[in-house]
N, C-alpha and C. Protein backbone atom coordinates (compact mmCIF):
# COMPACT_ATOMS: atom_id res chain seq x y z
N UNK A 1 -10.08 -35.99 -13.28
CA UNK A 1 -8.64 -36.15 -13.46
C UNK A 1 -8.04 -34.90 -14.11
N UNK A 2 -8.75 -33.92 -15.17
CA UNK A 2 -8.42 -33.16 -15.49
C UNK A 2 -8.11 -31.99 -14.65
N UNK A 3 -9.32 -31.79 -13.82
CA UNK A 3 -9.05 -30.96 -13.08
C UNK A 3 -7.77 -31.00 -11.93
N UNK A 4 -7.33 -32.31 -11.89
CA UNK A 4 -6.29 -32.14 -10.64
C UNK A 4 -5.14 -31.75 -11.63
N UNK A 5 -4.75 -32.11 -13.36
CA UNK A 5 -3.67 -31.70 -13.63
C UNK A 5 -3.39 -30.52 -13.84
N UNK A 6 -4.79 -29.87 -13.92
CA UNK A 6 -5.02 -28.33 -14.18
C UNK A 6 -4.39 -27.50 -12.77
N UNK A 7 -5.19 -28.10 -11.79
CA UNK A 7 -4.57 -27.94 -10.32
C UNK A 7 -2.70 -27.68 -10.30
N UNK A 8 -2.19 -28.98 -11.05
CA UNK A 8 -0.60 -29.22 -10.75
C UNK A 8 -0.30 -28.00 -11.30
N UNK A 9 -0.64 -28.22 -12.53
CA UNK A 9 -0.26 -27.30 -13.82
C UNK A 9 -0.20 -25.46 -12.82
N UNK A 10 -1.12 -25.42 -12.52
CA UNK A 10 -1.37 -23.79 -12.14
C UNK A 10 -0.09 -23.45 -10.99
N UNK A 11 -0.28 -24.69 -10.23
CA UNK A 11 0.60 -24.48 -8.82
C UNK A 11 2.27 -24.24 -8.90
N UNK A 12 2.21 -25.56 -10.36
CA UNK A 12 3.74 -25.34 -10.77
C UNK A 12 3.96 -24.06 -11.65
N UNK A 13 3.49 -23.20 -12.22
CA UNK A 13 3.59 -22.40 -12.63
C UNK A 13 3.63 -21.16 -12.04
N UNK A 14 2.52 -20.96 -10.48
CA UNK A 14 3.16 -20.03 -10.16
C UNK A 14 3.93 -20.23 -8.60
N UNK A 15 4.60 -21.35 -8.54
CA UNK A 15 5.56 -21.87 -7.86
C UNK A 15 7.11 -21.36 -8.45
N UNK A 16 6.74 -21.86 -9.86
CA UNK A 16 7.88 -20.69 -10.85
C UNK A 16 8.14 -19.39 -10.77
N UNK A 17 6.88 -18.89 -11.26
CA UNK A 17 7.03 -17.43 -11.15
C UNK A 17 7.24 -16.58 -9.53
N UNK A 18 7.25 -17.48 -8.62
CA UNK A 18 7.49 -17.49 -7.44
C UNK A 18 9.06 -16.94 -7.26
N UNK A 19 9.59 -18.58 -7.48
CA UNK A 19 10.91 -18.36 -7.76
C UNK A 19 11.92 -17.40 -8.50
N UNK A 20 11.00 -17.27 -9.43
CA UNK A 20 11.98 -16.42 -11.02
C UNK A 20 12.46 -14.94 -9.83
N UNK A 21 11.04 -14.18 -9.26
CA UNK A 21 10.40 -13.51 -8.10
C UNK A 21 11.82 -13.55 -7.28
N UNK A 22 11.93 -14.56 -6.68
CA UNK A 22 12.62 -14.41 -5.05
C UNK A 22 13.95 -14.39 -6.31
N UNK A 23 14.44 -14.90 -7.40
CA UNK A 23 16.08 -14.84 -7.84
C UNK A 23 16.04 -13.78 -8.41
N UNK A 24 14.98 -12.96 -8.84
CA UNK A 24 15.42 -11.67 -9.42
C UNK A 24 16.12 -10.25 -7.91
N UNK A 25 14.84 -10.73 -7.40
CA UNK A 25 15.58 -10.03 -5.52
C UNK A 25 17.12 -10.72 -5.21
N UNK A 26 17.45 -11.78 -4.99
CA UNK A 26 18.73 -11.91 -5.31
C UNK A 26 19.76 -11.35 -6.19
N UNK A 27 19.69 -11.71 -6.94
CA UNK A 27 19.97 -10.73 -8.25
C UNK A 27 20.77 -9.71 -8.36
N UNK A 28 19.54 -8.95 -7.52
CA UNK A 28 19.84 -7.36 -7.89
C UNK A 28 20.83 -7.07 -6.24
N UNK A 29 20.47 -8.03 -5.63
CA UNK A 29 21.35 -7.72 -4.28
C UNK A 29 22.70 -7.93 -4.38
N UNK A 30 22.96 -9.58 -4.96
CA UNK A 30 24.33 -9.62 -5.14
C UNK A 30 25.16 -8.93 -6.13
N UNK A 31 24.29 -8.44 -6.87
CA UNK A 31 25.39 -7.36 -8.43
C UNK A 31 25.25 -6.10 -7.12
N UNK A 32 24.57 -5.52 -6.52
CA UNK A 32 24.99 -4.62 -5.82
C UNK A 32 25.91 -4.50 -4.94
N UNK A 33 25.79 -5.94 -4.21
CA UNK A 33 27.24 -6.35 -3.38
C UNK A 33 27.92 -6.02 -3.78
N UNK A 34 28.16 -6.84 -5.17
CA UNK A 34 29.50 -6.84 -6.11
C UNK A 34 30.08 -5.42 -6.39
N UNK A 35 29.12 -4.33 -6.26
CA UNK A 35 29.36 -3.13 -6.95
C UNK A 35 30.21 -2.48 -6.40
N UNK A 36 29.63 -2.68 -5.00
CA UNK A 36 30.53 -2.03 -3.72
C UNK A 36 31.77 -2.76 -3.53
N UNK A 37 31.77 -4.05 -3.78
CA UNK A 37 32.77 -4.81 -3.26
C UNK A 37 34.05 -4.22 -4.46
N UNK A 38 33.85 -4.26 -5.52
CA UNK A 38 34.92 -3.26 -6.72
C UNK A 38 35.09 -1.73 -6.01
N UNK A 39 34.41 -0.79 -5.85
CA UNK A 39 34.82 0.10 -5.07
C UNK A 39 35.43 0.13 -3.70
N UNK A 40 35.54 -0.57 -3.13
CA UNK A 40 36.26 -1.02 -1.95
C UNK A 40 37.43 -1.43 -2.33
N UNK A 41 37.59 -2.50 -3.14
CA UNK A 41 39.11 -2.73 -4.00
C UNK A 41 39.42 -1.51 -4.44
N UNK A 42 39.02 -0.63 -5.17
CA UNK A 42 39.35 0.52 -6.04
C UNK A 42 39.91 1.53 -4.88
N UNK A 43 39.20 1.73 -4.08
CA UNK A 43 39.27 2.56 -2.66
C UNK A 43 40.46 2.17 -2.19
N UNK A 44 41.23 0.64 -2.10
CA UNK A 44 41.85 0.15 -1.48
C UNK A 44 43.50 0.84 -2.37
N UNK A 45 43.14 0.34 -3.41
CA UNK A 45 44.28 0.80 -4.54
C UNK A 45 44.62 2.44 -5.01
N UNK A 46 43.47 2.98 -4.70
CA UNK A 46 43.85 4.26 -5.03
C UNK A 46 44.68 4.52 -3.65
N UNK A 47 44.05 4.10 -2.46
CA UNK A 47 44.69 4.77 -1.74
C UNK A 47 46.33 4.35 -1.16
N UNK A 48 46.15 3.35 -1.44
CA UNK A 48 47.95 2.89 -1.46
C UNK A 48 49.00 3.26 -2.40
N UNK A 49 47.76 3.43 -3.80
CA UNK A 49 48.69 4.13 -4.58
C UNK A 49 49.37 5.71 -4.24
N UNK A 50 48.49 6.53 -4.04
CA UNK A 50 48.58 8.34 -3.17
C UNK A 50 49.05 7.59 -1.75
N UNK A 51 48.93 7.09 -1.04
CA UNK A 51 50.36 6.77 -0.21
C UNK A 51 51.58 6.88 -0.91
N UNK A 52 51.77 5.99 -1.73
CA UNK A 52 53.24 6.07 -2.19
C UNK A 52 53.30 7.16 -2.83
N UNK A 53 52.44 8.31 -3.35
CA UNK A 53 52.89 9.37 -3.73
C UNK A 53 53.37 10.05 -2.88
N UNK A 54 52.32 10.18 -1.27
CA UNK A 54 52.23 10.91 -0.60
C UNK A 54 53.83 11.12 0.03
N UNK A 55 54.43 9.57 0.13
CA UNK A 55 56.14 9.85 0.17
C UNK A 55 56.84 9.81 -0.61
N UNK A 56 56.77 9.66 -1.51
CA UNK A 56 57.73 10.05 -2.49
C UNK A 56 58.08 11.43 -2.69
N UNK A 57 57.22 12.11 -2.59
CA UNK A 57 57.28 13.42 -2.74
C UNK A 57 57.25 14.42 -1.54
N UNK A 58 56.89 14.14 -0.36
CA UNK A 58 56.37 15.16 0.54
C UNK A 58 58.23 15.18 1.24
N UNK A 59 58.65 16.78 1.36
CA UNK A 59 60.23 16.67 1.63
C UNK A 59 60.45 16.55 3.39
N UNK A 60 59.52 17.02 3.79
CA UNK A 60 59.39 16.51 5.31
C UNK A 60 58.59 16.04 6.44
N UNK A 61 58.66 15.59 7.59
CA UNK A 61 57.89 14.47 8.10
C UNK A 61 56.54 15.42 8.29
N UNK A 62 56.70 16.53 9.00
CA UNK A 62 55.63 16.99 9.18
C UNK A 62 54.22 17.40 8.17
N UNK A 63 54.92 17.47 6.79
CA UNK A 63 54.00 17.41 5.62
C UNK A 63 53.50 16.09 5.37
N UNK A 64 54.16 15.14 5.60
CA UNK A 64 53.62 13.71 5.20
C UNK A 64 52.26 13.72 6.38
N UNK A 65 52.77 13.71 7.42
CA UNK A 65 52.23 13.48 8.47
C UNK A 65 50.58 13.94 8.24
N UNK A 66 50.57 15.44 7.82
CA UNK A 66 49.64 16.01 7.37
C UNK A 66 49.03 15.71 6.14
N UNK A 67 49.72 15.44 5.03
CA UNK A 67 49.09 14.60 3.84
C UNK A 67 48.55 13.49 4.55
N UNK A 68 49.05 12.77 4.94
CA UNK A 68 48.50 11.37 5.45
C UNK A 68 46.64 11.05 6.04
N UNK A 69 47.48 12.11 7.11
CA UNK A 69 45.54 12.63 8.13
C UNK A 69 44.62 12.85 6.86
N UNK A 70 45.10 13.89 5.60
CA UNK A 70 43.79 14.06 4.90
C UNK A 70 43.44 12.93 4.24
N UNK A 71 44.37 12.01 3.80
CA UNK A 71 44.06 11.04 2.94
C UNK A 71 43.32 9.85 3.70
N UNK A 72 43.85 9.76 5.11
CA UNK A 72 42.88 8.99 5.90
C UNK A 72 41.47 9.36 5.75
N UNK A 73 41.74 10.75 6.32
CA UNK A 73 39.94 11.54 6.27
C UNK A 73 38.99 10.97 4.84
N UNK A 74 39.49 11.38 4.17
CA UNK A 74 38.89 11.19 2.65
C UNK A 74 38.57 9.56 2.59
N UNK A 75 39.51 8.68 3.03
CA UNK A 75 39.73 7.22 2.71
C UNK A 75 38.22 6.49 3.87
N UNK A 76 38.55 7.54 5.17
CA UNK A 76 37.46 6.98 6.14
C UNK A 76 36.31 7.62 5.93
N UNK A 77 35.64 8.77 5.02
CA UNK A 77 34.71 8.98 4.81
C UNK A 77 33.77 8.33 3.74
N UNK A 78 34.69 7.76 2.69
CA UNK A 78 34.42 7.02 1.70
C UNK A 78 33.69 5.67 2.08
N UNK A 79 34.45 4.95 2.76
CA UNK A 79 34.28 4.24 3.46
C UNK A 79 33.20 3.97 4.63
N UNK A 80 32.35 5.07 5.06
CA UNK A 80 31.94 4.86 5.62
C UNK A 80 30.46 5.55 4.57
N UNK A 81 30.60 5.81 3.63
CA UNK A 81 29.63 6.01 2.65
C UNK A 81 29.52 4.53 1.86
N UNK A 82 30.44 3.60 1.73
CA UNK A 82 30.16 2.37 0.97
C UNK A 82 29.55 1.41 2.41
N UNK A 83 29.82 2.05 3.71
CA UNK A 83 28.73 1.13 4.93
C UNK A 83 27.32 1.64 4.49
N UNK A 84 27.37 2.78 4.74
CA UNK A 84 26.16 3.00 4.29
C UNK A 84 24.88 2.53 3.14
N UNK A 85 25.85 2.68 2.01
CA UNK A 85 25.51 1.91 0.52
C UNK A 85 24.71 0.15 0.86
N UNK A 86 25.61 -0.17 1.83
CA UNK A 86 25.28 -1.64 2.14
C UNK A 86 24.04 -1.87 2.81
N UNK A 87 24.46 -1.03 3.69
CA UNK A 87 23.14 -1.12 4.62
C UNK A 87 21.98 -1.00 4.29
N UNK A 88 22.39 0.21 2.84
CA UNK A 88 20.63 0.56 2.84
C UNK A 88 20.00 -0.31 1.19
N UNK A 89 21.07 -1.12 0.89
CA UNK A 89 21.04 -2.31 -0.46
C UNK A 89 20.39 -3.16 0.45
N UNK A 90 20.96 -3.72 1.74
CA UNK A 90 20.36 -4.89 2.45
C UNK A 90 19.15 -5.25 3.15
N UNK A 91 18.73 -3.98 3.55
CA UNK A 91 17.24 -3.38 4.19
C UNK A 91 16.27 -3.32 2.95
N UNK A 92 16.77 -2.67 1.51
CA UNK A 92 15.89 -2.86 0.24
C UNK A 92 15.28 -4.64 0.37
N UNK A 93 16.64 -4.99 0.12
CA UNK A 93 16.48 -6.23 -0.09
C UNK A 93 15.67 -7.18 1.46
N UNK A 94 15.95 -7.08 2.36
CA UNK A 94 14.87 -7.14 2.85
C UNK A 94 13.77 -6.87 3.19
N UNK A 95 13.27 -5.72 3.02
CA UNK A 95 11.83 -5.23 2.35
C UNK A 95 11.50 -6.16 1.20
N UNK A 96 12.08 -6.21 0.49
CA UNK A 96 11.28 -7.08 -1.11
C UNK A 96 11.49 -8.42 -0.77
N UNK A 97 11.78 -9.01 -0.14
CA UNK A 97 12.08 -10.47 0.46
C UNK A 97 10.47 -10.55 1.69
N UNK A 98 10.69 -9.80 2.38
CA UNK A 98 9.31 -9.63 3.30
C UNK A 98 8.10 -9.57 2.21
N UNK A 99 7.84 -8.76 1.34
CA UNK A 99 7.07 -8.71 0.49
C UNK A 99 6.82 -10.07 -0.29
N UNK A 100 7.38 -10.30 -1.13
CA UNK A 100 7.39 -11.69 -1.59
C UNK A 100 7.04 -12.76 -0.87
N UNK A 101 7.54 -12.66 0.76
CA UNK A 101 6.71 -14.11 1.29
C UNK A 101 5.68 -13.76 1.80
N UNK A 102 5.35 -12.57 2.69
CA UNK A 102 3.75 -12.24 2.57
C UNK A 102 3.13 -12.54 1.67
N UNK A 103 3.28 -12.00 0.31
CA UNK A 103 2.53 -12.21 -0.46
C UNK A 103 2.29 -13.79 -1.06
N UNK A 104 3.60 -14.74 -1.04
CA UNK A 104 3.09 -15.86 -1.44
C UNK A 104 2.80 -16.94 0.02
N UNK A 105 2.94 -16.27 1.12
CA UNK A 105 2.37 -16.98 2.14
C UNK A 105 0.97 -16.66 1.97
N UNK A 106 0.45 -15.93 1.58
CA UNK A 106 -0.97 -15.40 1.72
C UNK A 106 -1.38 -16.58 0.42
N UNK A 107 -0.92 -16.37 -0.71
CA UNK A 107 -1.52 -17.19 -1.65
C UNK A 107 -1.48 -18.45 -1.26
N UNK A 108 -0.61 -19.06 -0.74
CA UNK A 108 -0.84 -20.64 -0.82
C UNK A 108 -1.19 -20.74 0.72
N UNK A 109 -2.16 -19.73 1.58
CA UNK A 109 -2.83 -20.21 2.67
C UNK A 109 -4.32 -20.04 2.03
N UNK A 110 -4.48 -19.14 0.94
CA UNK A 110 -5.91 -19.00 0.38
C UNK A 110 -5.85 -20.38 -0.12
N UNK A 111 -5.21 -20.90 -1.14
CA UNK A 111 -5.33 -22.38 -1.84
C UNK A 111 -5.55 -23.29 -0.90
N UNK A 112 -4.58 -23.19 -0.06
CA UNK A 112 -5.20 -24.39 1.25
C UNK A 112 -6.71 -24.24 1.71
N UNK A 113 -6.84 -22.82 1.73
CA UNK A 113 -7.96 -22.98 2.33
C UNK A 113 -9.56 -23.51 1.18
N UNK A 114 -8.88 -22.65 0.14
CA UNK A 114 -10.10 -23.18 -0.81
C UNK A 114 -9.91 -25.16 -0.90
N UNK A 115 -8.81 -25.67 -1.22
CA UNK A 115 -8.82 -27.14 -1.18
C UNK A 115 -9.68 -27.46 -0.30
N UNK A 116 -9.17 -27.31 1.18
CA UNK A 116 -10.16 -27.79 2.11
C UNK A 116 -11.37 -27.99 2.21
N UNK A 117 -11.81 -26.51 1.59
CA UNK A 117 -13.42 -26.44 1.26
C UNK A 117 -13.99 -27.34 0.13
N UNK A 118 -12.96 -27.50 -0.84
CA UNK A 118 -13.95 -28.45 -1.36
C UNK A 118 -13.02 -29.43 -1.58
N UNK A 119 -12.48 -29.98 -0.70
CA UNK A 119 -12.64 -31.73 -0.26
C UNK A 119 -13.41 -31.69 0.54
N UNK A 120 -13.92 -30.79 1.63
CA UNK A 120 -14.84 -31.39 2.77
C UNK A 120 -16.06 -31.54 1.77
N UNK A 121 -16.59 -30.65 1.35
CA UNK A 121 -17.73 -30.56 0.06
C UNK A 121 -18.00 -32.15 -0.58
N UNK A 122 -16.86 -32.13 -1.15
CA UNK A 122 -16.94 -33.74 -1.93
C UNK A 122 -17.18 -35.06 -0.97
N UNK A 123 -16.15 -34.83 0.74
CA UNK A 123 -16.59 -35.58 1.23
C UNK A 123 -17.95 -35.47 1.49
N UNK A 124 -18.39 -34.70 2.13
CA UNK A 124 -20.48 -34.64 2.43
C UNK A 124 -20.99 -35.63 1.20
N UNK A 125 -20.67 -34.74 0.19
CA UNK A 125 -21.21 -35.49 -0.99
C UNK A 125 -21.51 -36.85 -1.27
N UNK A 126 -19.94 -37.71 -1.61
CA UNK A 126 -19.66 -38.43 -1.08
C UNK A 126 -20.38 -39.41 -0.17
N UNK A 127 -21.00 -38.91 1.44
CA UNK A 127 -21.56 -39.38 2.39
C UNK A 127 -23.10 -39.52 2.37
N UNK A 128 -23.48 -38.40 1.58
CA UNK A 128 -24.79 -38.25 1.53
C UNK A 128 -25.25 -39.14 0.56
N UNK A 129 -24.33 -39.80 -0.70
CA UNK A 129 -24.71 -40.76 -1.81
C UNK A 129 -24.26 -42.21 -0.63
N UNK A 130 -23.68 -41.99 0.00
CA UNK A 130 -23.27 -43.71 0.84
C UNK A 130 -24.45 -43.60 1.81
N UNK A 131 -24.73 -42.88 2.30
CA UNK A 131 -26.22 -42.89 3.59
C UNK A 131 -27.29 -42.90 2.80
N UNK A 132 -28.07 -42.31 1.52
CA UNK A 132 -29.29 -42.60 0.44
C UNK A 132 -28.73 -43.79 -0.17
N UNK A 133 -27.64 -44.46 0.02
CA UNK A 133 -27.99 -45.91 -1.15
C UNK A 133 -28.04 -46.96 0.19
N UNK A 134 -27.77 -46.57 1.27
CA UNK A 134 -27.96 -47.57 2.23
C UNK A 134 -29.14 -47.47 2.80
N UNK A 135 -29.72 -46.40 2.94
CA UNK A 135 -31.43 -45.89 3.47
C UNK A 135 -32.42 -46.80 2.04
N UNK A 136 -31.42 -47.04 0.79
CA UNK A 136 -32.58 -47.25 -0.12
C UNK A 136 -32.17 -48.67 -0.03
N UNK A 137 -31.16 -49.06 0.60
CA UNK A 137 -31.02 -50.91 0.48
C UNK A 137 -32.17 -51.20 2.18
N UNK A 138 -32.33 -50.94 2.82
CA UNK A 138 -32.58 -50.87 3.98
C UNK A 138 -34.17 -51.06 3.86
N UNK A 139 -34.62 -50.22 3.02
CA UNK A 139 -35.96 -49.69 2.94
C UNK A 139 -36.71 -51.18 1.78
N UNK A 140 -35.47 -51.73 0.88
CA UNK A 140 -35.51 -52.88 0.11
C UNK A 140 -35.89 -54.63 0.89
């Protein structure tokens, strides 16, 4: 009996540390989300803000016109540096997500497999004490 609570005991523990495992990979993905997702707002506001500079001040169309293109440029390069940011946060994070279930698919196919081995064990056992007490009633 001891041994099976020892059994629970171990499994729930690193069933835990399993978990703690897969929410720390979470974790670090969604504060990174988040990180980008504030620079994207920030991105969003700066640049509406220098819009409204960009007319307020520029005295004719053809200067706006030209302020404008650079501030796009700048706004769409940024932007396509916070795609980037994502992409390569999300691929981390799936790398360490792949890792983690390899690794605990592997552990709890070894446990299965050791269980197996010794329940079949116990069953023989088991069989071999039910076939010698019936060979010795038999022989009676």
């Amino acid at each position: 009996m001891n041994e099976f609570v020892e059994q629970m005991n171990e499994t729930g523990r690193a069933s835990y540390e399993s978990l703690q495992t897969l929410g720390d990979i979470n974790v670090r993905t969604l504060k990174k989300m988040a990180e980008i997702q504030c620079e994207l707002a920030d991105l969003g506001v700066k640049s509406a803000v220098e819009q409204t500079r960009l007319v307020a001040s520029c005295s004719n169309f053809g200067d706006l016109l030209s302020a404008q293109a650079k501030l796009a440029n700048s706004v769409g390069t940024r932007l396509v540096e916070l795609g980037r940011e994502t992409t390569e946060a999300l691929a981390g994070s799936r790398d360490e997500f792949v890792n983690w279930a390899q690794k605990n698919f592997a552990v709890a196919a070894e446990r299965t497999r050791e269980a197996g081995e010794k329940a079949e064990g116990e069953a023989r056992a088991v069989a071999r004490r039910a076939g010698g007490s019936s060979s010795s009633k038999k022989a009676a």
